[in-house]
N, C-alpha and C. Protein backbone atom coordinates (compact mmCIF):
# COMPACT_ATOMS: atom_id res chain seq x y z
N UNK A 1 22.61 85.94 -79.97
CA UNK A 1 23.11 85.36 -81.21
C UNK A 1 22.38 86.02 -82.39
N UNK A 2 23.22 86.53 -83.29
CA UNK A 2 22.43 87.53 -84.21
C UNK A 2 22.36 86.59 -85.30
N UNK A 3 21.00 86.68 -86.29
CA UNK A 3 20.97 85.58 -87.74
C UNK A 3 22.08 84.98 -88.53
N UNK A 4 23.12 85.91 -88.62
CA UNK A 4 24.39 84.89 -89.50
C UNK A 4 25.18 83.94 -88.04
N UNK A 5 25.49 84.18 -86.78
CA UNK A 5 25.97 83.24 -85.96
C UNK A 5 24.91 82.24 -85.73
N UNK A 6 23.59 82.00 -85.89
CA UNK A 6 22.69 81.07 -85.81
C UNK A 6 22.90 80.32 -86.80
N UNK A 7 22.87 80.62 -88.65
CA UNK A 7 23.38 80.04 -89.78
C UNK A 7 24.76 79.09 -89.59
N UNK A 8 25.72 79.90 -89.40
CA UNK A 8 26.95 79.54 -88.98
C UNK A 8 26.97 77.97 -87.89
N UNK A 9 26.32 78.44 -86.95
CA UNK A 9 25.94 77.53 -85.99
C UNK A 9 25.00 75.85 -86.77
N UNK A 10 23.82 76.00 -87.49
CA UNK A 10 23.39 74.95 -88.16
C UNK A 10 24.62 74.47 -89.27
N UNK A 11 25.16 75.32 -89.69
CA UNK A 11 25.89 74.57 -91.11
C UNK A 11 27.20 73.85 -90.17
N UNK A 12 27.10 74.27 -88.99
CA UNK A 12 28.37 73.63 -87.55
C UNK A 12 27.90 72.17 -87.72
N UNK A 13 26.66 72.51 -87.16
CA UNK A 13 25.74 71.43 -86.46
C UNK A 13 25.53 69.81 -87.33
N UNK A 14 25.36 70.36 -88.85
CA UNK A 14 24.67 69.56 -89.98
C UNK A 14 26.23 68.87 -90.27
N UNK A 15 27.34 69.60 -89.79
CA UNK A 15 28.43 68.40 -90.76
C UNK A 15 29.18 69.41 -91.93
N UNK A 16 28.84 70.58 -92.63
CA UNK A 16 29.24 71.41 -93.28
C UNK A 16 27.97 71.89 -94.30
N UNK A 17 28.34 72.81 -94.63
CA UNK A 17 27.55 72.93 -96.03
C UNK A 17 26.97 71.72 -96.80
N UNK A 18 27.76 71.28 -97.06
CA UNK A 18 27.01 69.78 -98.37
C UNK A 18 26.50 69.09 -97.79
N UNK A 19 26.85 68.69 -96.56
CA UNK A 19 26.06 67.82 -95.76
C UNK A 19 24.72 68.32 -95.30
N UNK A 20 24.54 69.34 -94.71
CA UNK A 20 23.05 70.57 -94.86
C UNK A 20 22.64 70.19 -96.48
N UNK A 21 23.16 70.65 -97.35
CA UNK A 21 22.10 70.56 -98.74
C UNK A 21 21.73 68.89 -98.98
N UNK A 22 22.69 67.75 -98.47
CA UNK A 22 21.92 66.45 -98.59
C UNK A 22 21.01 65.88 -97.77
N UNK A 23 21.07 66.77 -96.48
CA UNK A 23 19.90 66.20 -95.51
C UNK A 23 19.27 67.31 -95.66
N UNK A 24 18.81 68.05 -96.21
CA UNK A 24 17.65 69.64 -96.43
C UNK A 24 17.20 68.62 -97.80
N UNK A 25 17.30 67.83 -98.98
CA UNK A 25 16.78 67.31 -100.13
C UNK A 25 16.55 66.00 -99.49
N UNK A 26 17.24 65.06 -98.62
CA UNK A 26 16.64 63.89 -97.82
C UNK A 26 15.08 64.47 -97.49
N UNK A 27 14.92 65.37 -96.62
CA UNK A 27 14.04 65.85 -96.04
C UNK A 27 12.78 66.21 -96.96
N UNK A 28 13.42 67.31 -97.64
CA UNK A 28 12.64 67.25 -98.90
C UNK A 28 11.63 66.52 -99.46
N UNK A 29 12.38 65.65 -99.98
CA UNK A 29 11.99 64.20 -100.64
C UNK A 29 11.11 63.36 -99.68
N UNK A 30 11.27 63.61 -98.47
CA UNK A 30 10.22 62.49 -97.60
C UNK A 30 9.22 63.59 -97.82
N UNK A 31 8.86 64.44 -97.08
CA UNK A 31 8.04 65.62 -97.08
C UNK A 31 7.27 65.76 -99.04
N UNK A 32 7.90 65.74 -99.93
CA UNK A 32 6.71 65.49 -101.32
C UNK A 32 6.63 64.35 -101.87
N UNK A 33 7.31 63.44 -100.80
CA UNK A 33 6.31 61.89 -101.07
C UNK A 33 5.23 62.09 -100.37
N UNK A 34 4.90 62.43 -98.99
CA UNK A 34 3.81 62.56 -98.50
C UNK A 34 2.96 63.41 -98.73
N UNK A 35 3.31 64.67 -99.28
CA UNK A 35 2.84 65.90 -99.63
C UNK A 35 1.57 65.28 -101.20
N UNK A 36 2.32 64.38 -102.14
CA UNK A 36 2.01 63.82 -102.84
C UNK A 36 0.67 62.73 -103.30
N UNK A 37 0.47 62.25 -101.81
CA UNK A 37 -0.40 61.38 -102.16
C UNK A 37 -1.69 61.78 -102.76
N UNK A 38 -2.19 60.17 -102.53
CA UNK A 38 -3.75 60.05 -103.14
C UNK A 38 -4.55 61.52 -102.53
N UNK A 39 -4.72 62.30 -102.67
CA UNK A 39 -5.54 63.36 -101.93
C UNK A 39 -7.03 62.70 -101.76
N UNK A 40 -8.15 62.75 -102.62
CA UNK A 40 -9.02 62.44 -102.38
C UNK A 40 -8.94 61.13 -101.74
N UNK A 41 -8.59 60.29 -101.77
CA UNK A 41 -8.90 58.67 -100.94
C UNK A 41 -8.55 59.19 -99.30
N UNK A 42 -7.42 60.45 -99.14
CA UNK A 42 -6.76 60.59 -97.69
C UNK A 42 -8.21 61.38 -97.06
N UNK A 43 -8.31 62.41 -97.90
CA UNK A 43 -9.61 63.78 -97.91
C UNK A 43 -11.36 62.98 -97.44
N UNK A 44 -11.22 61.64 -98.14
CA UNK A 44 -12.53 60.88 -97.73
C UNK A 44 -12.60 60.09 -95.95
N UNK A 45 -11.05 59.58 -96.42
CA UNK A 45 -10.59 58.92 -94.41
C UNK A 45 -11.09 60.19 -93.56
N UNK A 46 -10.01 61.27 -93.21
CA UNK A 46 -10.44 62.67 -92.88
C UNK A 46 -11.63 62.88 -92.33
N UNK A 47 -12.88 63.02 -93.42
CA UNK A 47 -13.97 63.57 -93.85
C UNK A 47 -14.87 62.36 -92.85
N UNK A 48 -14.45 61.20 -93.01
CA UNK A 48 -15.32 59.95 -91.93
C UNK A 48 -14.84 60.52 -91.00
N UNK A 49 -13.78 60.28 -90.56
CA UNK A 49 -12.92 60.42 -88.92
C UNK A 49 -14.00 61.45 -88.74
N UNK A 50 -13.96 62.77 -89.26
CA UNK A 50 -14.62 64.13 -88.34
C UNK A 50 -15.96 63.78 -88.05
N UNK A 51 -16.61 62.91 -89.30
CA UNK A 51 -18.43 62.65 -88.84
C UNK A 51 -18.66 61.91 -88.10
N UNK A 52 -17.50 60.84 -88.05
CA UNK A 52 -18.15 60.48 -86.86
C UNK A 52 -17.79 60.65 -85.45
N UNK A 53 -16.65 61.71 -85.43
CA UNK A 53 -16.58 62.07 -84.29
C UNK A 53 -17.47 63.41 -84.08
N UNK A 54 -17.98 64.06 -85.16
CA UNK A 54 -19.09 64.93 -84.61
C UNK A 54 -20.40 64.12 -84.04
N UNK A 55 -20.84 63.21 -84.66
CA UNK A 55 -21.78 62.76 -84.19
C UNK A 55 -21.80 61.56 -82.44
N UNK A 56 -20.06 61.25 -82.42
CA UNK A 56 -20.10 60.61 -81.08
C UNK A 56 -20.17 61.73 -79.65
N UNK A 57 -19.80 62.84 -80.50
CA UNK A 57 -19.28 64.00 -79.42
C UNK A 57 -21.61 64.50 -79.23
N UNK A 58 -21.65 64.25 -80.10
CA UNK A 58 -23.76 64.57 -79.97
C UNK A 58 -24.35 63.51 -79.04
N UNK A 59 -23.92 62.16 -79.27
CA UNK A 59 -24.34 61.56 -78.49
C UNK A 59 -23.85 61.45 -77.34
N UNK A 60 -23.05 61.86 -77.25
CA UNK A 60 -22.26 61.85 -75.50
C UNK A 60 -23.03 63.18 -74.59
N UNK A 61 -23.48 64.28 -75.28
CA UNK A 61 -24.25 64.82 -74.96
C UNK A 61 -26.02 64.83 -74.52
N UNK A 62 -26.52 63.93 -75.55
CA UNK A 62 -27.94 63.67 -75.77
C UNK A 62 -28.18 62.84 -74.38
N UNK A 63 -26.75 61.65 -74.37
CA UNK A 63 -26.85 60.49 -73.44
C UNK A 63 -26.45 60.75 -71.74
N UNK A 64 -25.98 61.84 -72.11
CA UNK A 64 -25.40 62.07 -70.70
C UNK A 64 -26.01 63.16 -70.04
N UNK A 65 -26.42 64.04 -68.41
CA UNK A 65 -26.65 64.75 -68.35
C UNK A 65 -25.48 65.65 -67.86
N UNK A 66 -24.72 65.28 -67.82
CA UNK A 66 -23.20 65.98 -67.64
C UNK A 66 -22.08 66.56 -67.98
N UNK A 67 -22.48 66.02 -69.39
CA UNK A 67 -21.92 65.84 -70.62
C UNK A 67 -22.03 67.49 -71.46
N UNK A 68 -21.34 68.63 -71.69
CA UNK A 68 -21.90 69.66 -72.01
C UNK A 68 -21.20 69.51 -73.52
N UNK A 69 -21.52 70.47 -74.19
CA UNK A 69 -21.45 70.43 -76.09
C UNK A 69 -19.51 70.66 -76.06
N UNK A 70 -19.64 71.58 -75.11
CA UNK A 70 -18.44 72.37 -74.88
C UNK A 70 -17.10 71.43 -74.41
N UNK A 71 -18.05 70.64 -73.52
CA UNK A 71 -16.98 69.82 -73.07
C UNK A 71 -16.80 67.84 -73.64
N UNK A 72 -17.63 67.94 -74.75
CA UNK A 72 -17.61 67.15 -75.65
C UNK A 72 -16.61 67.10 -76.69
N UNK A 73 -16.43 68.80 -77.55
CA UNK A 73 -15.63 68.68 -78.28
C UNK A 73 -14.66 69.10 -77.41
N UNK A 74 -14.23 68.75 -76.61
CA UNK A 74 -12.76 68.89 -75.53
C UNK A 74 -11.90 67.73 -75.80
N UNK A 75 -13.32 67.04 -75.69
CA UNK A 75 -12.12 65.47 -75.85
C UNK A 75 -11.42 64.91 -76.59
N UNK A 76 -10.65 63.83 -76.93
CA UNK A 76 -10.06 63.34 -77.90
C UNK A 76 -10.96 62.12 -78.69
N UNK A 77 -10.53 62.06 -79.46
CA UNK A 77 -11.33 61.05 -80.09
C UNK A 77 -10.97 59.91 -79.32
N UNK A 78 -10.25 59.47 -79.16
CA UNK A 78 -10.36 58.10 -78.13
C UNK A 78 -11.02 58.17 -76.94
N UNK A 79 -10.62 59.49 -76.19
CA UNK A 79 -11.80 59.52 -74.59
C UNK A 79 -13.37 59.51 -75.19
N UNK A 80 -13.51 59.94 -76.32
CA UNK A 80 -15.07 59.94 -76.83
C UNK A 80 -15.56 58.74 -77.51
N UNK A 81 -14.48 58.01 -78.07
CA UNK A 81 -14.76 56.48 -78.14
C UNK A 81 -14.60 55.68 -76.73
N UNK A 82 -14.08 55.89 -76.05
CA UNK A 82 -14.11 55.37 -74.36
C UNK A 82 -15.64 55.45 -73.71
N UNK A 83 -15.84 56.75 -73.67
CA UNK A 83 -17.19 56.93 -72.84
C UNK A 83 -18.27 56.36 -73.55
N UNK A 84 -18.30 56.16 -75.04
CA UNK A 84 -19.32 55.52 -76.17
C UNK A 84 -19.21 53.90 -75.84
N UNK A 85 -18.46 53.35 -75.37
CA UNK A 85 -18.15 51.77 -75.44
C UNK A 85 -18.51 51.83 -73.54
């Protein structure tokens, strides 16, 4: 399928042309409401989440002898809140 039968194919898919340009600005519009927000208040949540998952992923190490650095930051933050509780 060469680039204009792929085009062809979405503007199939979407309902026609106009219907593509009202759900491509639907889309839009959700995407720079979120794009939009508070930055710093989101940038501070963020900024906790990572410290203290750097520092649970240290103690899972310090506490454990099994526990390697490597395979600390492997985990997810919930398996590293699991093994902490």
């Amino acid at each position: 399928m060469n680039q204009a039968e792929i085009i062809a194919r979405v503007i199939e898919l979407s309902g026609g042309v106009e219907q593509l340009k009202v759900n491509s600005d639907r889309s839009l519009q959700v995407i720079n409401s979120k794009w939009h927000q508070h930055t710093e208040i989101i940038g501070r949540v963020l900024r906790s989440h990572l410290f203290v998952e750097h520092y649970m992923a240290g103690y899972l190490v310090s506490s454990s002898l099994s526990t390697s650095r490597k395979k600390a930051d492997k985990l997810t933050f919930a398996q590293k809140v699991d093994l902490v509780e």
